[in-house]
C-alpha atoms as a PDB file:
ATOM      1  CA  UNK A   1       6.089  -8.202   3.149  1.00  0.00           C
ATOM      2  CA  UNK A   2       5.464 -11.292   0.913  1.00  0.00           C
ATOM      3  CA  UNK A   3       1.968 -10.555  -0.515  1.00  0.00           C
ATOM      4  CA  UNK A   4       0.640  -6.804   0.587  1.00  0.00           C
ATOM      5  CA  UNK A   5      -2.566  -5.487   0.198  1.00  0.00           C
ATOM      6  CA  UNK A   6      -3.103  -2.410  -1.928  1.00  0.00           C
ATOM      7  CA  UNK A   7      -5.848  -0.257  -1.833  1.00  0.00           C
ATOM      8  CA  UNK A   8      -6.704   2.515  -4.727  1.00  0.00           C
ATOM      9  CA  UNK A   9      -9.201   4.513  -4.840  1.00  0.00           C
ATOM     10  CA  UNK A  10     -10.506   7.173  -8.004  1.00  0.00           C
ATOM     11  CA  UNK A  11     -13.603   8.859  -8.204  1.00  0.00           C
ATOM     12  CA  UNK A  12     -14.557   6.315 -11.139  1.00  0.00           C
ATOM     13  CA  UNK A  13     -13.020   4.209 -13.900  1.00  0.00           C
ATOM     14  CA  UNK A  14      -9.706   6.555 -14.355  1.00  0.00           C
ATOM     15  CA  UNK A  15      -7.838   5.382 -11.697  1.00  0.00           C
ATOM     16  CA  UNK A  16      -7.919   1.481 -13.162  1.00  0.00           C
ATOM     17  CA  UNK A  17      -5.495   2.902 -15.539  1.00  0.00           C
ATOM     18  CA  UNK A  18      -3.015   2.789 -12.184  1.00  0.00           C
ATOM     19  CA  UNK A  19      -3.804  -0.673 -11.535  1.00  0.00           C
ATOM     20  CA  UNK A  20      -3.625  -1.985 -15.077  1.00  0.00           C
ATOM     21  CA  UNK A  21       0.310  -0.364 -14.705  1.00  0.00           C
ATOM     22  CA  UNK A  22       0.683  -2.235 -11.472  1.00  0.00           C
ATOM     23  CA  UNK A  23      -0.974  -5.852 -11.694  1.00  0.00           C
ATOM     24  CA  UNK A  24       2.397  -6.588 -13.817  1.00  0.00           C
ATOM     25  CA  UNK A  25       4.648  -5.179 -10.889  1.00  0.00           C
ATOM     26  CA  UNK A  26       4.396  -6.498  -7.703  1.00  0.00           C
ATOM     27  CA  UNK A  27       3.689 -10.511  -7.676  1.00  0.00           C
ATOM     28  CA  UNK A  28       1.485 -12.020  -5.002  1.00  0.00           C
ATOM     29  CA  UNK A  29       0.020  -8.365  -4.233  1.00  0.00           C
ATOM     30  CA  UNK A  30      -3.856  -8.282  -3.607  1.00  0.00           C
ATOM     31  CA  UNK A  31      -5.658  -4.621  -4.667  1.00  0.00           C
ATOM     32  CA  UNK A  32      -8.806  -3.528  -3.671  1.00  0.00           C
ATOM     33  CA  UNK A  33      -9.993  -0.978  -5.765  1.00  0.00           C
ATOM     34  CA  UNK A  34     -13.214   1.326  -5.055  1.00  0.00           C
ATOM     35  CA  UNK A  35     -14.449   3.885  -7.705  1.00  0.00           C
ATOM     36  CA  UNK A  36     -16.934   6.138  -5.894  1.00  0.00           C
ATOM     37  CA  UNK A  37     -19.001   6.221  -9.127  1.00  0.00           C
ATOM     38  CA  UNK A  38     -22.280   7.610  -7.207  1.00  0.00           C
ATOM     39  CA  UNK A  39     -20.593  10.821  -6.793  1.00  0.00           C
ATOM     40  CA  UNK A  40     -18.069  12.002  -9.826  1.00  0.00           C
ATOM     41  CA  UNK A  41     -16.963  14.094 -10.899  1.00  0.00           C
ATOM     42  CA  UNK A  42     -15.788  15.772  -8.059  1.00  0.00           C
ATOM     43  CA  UNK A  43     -14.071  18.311 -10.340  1.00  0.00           C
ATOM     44  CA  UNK A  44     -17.460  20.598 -10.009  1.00  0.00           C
ATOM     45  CA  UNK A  45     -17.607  19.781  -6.128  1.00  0.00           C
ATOM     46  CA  UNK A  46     -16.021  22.247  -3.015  1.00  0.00           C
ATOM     47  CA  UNK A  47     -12.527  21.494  -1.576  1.00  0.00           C
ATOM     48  CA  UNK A  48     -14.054  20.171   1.475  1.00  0.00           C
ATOM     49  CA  UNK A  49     -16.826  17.701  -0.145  1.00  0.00           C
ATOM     50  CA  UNK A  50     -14.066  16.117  -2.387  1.00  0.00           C
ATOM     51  CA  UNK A  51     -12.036  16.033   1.058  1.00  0.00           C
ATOM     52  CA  UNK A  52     -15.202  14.196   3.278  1.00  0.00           C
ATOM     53  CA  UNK A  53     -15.559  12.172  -0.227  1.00  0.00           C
ATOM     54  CA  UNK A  54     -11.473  10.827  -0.039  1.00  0.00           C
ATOM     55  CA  UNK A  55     -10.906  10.424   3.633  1.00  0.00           C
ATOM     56  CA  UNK A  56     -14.376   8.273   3.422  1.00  0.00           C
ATOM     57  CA  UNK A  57     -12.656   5.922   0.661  1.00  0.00           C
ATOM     58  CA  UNK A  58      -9.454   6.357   2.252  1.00  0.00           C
ATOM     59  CA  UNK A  59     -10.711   4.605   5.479  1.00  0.00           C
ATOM     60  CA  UNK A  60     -12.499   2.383   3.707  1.00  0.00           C
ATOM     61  CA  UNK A  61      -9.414   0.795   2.132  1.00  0.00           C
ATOM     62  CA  UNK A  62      -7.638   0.855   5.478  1.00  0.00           C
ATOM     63  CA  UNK A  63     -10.301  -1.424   7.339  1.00  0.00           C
ATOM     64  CA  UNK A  64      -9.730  -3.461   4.070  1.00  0.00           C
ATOM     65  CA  UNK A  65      -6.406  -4.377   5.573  1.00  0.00           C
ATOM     66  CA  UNK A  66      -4.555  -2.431   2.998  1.00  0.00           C
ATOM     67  CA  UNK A  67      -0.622  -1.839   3.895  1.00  0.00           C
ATOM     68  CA  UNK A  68      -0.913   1.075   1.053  1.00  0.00           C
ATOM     69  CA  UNK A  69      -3.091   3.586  -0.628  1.00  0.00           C
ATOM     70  CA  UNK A  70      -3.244   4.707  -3.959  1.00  0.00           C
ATOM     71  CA  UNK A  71      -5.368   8.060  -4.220  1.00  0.00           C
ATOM     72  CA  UNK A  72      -5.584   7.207  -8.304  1.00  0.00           C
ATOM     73  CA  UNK A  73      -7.374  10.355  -8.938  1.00  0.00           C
ATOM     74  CA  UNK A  74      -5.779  13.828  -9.797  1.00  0.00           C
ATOM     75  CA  UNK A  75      -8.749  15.804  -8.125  1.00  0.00           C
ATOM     76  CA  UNK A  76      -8.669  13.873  -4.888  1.00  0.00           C
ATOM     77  CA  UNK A  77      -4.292  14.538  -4.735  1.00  0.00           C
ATOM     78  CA  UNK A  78      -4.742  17.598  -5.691  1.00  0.00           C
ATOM     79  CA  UNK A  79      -7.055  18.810  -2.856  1.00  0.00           C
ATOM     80  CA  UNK A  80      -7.103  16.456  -0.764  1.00  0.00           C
ATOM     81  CA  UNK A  81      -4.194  14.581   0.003  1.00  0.00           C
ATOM     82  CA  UNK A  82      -2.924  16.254   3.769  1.00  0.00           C
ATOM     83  CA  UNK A  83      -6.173  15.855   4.806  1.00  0.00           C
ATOM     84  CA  UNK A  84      -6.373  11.744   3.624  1.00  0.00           C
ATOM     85  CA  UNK A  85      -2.784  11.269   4.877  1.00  0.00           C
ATOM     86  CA  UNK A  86      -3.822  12.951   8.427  1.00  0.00           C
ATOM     87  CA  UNK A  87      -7.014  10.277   8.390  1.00  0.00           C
ATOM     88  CA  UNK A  88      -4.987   6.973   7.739  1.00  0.00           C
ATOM     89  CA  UNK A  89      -2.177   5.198   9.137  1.00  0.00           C
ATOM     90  CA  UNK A  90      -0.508   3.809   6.006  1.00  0.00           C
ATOM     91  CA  UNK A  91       1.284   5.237   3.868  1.00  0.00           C
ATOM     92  CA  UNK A  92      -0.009   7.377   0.593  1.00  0.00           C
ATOM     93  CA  UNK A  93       0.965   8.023  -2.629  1.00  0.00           C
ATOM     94  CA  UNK A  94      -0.814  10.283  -4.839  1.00  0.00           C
ATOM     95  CA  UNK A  95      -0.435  10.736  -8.650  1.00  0.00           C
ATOM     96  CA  UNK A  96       0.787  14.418  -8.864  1.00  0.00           C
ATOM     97  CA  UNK A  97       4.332  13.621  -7.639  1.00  0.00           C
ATOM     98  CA  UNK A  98       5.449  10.697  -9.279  1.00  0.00           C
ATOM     99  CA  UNK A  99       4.643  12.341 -12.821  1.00  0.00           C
ATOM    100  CA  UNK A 100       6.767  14.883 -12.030  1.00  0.00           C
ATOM    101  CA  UNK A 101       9.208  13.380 -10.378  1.00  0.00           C
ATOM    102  CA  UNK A 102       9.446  11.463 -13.847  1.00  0.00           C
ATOM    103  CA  UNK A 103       9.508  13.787 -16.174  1.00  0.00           C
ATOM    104  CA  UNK A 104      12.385  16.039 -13.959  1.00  0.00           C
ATOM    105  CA  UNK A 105      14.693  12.978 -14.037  1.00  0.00           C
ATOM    106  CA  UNK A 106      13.890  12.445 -18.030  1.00  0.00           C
ATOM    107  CA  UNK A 107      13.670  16.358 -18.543  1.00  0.00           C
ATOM    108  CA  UNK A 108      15.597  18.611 -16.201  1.00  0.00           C
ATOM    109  CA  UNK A 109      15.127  22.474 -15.816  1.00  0.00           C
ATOM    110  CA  UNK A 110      12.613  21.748 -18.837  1.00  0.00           C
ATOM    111  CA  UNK A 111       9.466  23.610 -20.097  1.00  0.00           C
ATOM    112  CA  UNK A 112       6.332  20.774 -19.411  1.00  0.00           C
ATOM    113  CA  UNK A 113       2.547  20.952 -20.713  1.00  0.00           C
ATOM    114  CA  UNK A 114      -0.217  19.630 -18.239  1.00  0.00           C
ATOM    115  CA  UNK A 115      -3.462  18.220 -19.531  1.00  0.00           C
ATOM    116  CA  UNK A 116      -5.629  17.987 -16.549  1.00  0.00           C
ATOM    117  CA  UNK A 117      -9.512  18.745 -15.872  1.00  0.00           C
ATOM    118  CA  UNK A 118     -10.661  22.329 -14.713  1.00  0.00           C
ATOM    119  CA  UNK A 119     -10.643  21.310 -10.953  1.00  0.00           C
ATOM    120  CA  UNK A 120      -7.253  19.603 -11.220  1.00  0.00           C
ATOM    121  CA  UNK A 121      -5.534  23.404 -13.236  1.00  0.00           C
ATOM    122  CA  UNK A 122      -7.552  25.738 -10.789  1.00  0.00           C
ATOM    123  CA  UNK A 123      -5.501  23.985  -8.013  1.00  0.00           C
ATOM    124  CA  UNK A 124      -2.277  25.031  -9.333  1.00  0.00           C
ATOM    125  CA  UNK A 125      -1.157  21.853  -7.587  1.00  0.00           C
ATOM    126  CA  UNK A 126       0.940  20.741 -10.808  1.00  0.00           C
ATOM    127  CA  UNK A 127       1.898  23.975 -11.249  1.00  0.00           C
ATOM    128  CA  UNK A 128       3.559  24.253  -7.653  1.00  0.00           C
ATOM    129  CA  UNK A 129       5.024  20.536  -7.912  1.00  0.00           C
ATOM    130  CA  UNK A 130       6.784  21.416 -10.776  1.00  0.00           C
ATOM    131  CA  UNK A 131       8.568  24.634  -9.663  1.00  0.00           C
ATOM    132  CA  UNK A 132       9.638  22.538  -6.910  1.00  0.00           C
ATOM    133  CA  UNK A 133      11.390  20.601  -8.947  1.00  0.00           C
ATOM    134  CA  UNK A 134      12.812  22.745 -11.264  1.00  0.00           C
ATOM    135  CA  UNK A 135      10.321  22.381 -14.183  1.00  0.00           C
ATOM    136  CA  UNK A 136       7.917  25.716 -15.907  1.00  0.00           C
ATOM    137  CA  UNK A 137       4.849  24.349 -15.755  1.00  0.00           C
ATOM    138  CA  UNK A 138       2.247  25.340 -18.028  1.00  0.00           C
ATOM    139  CA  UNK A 139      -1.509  23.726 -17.473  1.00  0.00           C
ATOM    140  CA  UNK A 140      -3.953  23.606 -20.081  1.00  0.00           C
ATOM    141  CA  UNK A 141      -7.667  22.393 -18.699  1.00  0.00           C
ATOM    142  CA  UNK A 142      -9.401  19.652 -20.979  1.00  0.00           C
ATOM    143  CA  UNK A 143     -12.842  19.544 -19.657  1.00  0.00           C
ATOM    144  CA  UNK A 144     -14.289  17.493 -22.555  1.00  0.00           C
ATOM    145  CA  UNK A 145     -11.774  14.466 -22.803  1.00  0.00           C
ATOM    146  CA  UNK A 146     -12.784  12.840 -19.756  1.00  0.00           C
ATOM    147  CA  UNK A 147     -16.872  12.286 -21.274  1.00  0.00           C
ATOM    148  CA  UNK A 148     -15.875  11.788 -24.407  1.00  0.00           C
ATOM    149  CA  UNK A 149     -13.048   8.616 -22.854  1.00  0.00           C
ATOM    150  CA  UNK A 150     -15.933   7.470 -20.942  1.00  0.00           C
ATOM    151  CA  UNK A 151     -18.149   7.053 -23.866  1.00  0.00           C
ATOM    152  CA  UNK A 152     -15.238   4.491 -25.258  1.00  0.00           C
ATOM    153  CA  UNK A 153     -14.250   6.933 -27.951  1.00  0.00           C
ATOM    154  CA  UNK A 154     -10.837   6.327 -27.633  1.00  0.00           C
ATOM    155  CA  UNK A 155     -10.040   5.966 -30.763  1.00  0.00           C
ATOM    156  CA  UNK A 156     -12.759   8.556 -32.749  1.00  0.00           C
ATOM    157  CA  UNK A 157     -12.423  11.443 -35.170  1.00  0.00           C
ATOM    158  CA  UNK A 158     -14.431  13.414 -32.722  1.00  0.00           C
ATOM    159  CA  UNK A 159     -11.882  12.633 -29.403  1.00  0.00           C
ATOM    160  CA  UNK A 160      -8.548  13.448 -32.368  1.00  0.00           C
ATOM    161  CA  UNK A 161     -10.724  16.670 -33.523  1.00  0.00           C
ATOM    162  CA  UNK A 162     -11.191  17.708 -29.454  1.00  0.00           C
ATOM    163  CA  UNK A 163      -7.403  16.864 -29.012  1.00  0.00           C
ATOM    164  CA  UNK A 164      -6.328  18.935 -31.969  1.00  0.00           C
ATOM    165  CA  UNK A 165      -8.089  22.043 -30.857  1.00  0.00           C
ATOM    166  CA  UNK A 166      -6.704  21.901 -27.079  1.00  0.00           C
ATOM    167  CA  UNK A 167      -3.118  21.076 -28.261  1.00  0.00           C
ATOM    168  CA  UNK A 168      -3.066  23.970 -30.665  1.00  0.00           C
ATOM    169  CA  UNK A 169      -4.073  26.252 -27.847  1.00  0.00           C
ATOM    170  CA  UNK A 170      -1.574  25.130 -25.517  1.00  0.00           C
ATOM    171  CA  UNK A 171       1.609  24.863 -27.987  1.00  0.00           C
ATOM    172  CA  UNK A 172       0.267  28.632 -28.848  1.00  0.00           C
ATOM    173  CA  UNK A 173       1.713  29.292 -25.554  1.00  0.00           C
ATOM    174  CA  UNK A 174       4.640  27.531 -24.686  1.00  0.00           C
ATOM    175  CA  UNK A 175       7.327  25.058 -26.110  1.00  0.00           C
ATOM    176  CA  UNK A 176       7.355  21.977 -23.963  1.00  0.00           C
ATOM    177  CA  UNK A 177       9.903  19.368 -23.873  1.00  0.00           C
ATOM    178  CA  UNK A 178       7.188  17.545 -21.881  1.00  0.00           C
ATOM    179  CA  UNK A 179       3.853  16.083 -21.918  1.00  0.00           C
ATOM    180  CA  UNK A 180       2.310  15.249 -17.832  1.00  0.00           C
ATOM    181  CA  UNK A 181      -1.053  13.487 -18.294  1.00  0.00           C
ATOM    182  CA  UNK A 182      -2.811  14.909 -15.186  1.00  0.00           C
ATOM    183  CA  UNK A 183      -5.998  12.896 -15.684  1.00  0.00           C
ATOM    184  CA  UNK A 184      -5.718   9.065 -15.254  1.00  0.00           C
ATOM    185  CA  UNK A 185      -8.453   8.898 -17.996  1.00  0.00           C
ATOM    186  CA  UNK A 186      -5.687  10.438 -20.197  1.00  0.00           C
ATOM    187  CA  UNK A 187      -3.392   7.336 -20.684  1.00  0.00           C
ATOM    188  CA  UNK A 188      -6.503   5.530 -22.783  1.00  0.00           C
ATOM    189  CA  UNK A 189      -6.008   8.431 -25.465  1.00  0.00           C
ATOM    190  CA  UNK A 190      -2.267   8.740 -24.885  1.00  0.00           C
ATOM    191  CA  UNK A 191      -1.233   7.366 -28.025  1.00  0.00           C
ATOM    192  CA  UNK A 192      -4.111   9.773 -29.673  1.00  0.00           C
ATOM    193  CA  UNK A 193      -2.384  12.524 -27.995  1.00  0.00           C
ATOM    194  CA  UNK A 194       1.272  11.821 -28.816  1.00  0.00           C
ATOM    195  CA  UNK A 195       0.006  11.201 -32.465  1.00  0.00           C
ATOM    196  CA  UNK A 196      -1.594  14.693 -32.584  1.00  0.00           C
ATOM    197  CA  UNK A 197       1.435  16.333 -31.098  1.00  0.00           C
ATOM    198  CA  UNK A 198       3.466  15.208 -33.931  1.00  0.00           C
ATOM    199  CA  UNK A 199       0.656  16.678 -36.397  1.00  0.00           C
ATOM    200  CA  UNK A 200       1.540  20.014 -35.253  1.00  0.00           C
ATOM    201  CA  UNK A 201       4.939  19.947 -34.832  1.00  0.00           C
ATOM    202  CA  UNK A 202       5.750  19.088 -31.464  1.00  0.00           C
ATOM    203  CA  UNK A 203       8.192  16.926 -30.474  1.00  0.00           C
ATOM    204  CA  UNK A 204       7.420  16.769 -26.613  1.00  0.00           C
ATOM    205  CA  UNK A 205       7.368  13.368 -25.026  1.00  0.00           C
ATOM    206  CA  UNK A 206       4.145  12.140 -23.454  1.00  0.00           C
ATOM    207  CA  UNK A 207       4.953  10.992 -19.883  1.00  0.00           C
ATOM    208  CA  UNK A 208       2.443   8.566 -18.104  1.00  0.00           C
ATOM    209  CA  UNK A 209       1.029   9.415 -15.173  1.00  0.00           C
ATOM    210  CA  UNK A 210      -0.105   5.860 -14.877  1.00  0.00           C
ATOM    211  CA  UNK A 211       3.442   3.998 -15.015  1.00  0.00           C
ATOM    212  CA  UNK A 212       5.020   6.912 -12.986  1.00  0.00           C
ATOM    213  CA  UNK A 213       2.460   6.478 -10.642  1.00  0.00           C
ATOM    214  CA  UNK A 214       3.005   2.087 -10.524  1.00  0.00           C
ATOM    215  CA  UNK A 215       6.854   2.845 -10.410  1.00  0.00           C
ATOM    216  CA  UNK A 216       6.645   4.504  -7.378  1.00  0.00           C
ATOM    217  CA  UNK A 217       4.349   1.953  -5.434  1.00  0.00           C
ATOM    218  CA  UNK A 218       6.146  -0.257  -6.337  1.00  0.00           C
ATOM    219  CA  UNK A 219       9.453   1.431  -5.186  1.00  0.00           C
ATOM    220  CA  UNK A 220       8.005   1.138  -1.073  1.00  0.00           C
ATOM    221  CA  UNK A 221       8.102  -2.721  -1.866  1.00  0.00           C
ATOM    222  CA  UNK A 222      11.312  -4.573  -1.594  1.00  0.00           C
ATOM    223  CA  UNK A 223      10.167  -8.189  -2.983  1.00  0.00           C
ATOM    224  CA  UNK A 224      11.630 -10.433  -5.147  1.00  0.00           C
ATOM    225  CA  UNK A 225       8.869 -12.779  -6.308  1.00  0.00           C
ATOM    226  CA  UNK A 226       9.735 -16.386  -6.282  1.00  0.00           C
ATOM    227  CA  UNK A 227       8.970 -18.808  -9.450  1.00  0.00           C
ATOM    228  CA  UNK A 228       6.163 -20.071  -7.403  1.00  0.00           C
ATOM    229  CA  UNK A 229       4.803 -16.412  -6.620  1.00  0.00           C
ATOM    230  CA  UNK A 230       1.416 -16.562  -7.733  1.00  0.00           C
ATOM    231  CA  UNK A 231       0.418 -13.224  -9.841  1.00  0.00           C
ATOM    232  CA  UNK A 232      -1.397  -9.954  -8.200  1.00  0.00           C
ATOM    233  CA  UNK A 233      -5.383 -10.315  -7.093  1.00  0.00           C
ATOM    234  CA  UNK A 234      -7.841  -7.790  -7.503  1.00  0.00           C
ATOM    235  CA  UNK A 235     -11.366  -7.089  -6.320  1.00  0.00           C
ATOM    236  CA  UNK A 236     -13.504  -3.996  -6.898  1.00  0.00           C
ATOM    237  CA  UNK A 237     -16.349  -1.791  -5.205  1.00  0.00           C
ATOM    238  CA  UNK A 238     -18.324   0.733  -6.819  1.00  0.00           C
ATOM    239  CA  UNK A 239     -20.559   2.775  -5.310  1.00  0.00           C
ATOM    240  CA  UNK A 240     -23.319   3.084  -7.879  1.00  0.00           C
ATOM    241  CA  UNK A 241     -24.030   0.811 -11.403  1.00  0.00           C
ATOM    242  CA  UNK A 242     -21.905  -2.358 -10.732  1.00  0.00           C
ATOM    243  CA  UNK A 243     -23.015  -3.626 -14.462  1.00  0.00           C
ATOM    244  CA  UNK A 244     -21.746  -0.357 -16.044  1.00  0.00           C
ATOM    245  CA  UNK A 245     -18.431  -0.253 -13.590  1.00  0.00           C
ATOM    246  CA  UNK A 246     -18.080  -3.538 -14.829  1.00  0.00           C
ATOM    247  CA  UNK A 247     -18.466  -3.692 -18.370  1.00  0.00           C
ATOM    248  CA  UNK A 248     -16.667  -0.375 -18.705  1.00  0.00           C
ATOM    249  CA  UNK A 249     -14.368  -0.696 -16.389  1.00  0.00           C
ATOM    250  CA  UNK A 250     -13.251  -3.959 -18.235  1.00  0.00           C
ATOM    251  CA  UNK A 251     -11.809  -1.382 -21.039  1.00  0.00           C
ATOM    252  CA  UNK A 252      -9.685   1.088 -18.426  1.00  0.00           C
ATOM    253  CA  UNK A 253      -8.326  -2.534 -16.861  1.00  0.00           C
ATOM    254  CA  UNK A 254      -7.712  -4.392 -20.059  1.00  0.00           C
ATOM    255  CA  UNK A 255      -8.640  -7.351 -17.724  1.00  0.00           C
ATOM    256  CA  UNK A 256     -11.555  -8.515 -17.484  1.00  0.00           C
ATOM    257  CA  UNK A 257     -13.724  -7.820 -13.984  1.00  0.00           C
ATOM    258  CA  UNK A 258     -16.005 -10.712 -13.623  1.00  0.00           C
ATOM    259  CA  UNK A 259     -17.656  -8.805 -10.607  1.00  0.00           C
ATOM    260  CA  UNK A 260     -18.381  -5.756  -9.033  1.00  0.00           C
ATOM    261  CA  UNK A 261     -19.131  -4.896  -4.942  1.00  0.00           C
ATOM    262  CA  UNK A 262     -21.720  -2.568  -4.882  1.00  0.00           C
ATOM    263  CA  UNK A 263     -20.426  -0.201  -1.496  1.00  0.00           C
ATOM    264  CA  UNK A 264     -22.982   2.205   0.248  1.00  0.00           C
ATOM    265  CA  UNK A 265     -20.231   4.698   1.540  1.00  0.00           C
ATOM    266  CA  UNK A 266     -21.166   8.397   3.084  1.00  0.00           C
ATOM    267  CA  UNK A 267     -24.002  10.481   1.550  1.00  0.00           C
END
């Protein structure tokens, strides 16, 4: 497959942090991303809304002629991935496996810390990836670092003050060798959060879940890009504000997005 298609698919801006990590990867590929941004969070929304919610995007992506989905959104893959793999007929890769998968081959049999929303923790999903694997999971819900991320405050004493207060209540409780960002908002502040780490003492390493998340798409891809390859596409849908998708957006990318699909999907 010379130039696939790739569809991915958040419930808003996070999951651009995904593509950003994959533009770079896979030469000549064309994504189609949609952010349902009419109806985030889904974190306060039942299992089987955020279900009807994914398998709508899900099938969106797949008339789109994608070869591949991306569920870019740790909600979604957390409670809703068997039901989005049952509704497609490509293949699907979530973002709760990879980021383990990662930090087990970096950090066997090792005690890991996952920052995640409230939805994403009461799902235990992380939690029962990692035993899998061999790692002690311990989950830590960060239900204000997703607004304040969205507000741009990336880099702000108020974000590093949030940040300080979580991390001091987590490393209260365990000794992790391991950092799993289990938000794809969380690689904008991951920097913040690896600085604030070593404020207190830690030493864990902050693992990705954007790059573990590219690594593995890319890994169901054997191509070797020619000189003449030309570099990956992109096009985007949102499903409400295509200014605001846009502009912000344009910071989770670090690209540019000259324009924005508006999509009427579900209800």
């Amino acid at each position: 497959m010379s130039s696939p298609t790739i569809g991915v698919f958040d419930s808003g801006f996070g999951g651009l942090t995904v593509l950003r990590e994959l533009l770079p990867l896979i030469r000549g590929a064309h994504y189609v991303y949609l952010g349902d941004t009419a109806r985030l969070p889904y974190g306060a929304k039942s299992q089987t809304t955020i279900a009807r919610y994914a398998v709508e995007s899900a099938r969106f992506l797949e008339q789109h002629n994608a070869d591949l989905l991306v569920i870019a959104c740790n909600t979604a893959t957390a409670l809703a991935l068997p039901q989005i793999e049952a509704a497609v007929s490509i293949p699907v890769v979530g973002v709760i496996e990879p980021v383990v998968c990662a930090a087990q081959q970096r950090h066997p049999n090792a005690d890991v810390l996952v920052l995640a929303t409230s939805a994403t923790v009461q799902s235990q999903a992380y939690r029962q990836h990692c035993e899998a694997h061999g790692l002690r999971a311990t989950e830590k819900a960060c239900p204000l670092l997703v607004p304040l991320v969205e507000e741009g405050w990336t880099d702000h004493h108020v974000t590093r003050e949030v940040l300080s207060i979580y991390l001091r209540e987590a490393l209260e409780t365990c000794n992790p060798q391991a950092i799993l960002l289990g938000c794809t908002h969380y690689p904008l502040i991951a920097s913040a959060i690896e600085s604030m780490l070593r404020t207190l003492g830690s030493q864990a390493v902050v693992i990705d879940s954007a790059q573990a998340t590219a690594a593995a798409v890319a890994s169901h891809f054997d191509i070797t890009p020619l000189p003449s390859t030309p570099p990956a596409t992109f096009e985007c849908y949102a499903t409400d504000s295509v200014e605001k998708f846009r502009l912000l957006g344009s910071q989770f990318l670090a690209h540019p997005i000259d324009k924005v699909q508006l999509l009427n999907i579900g209800g």
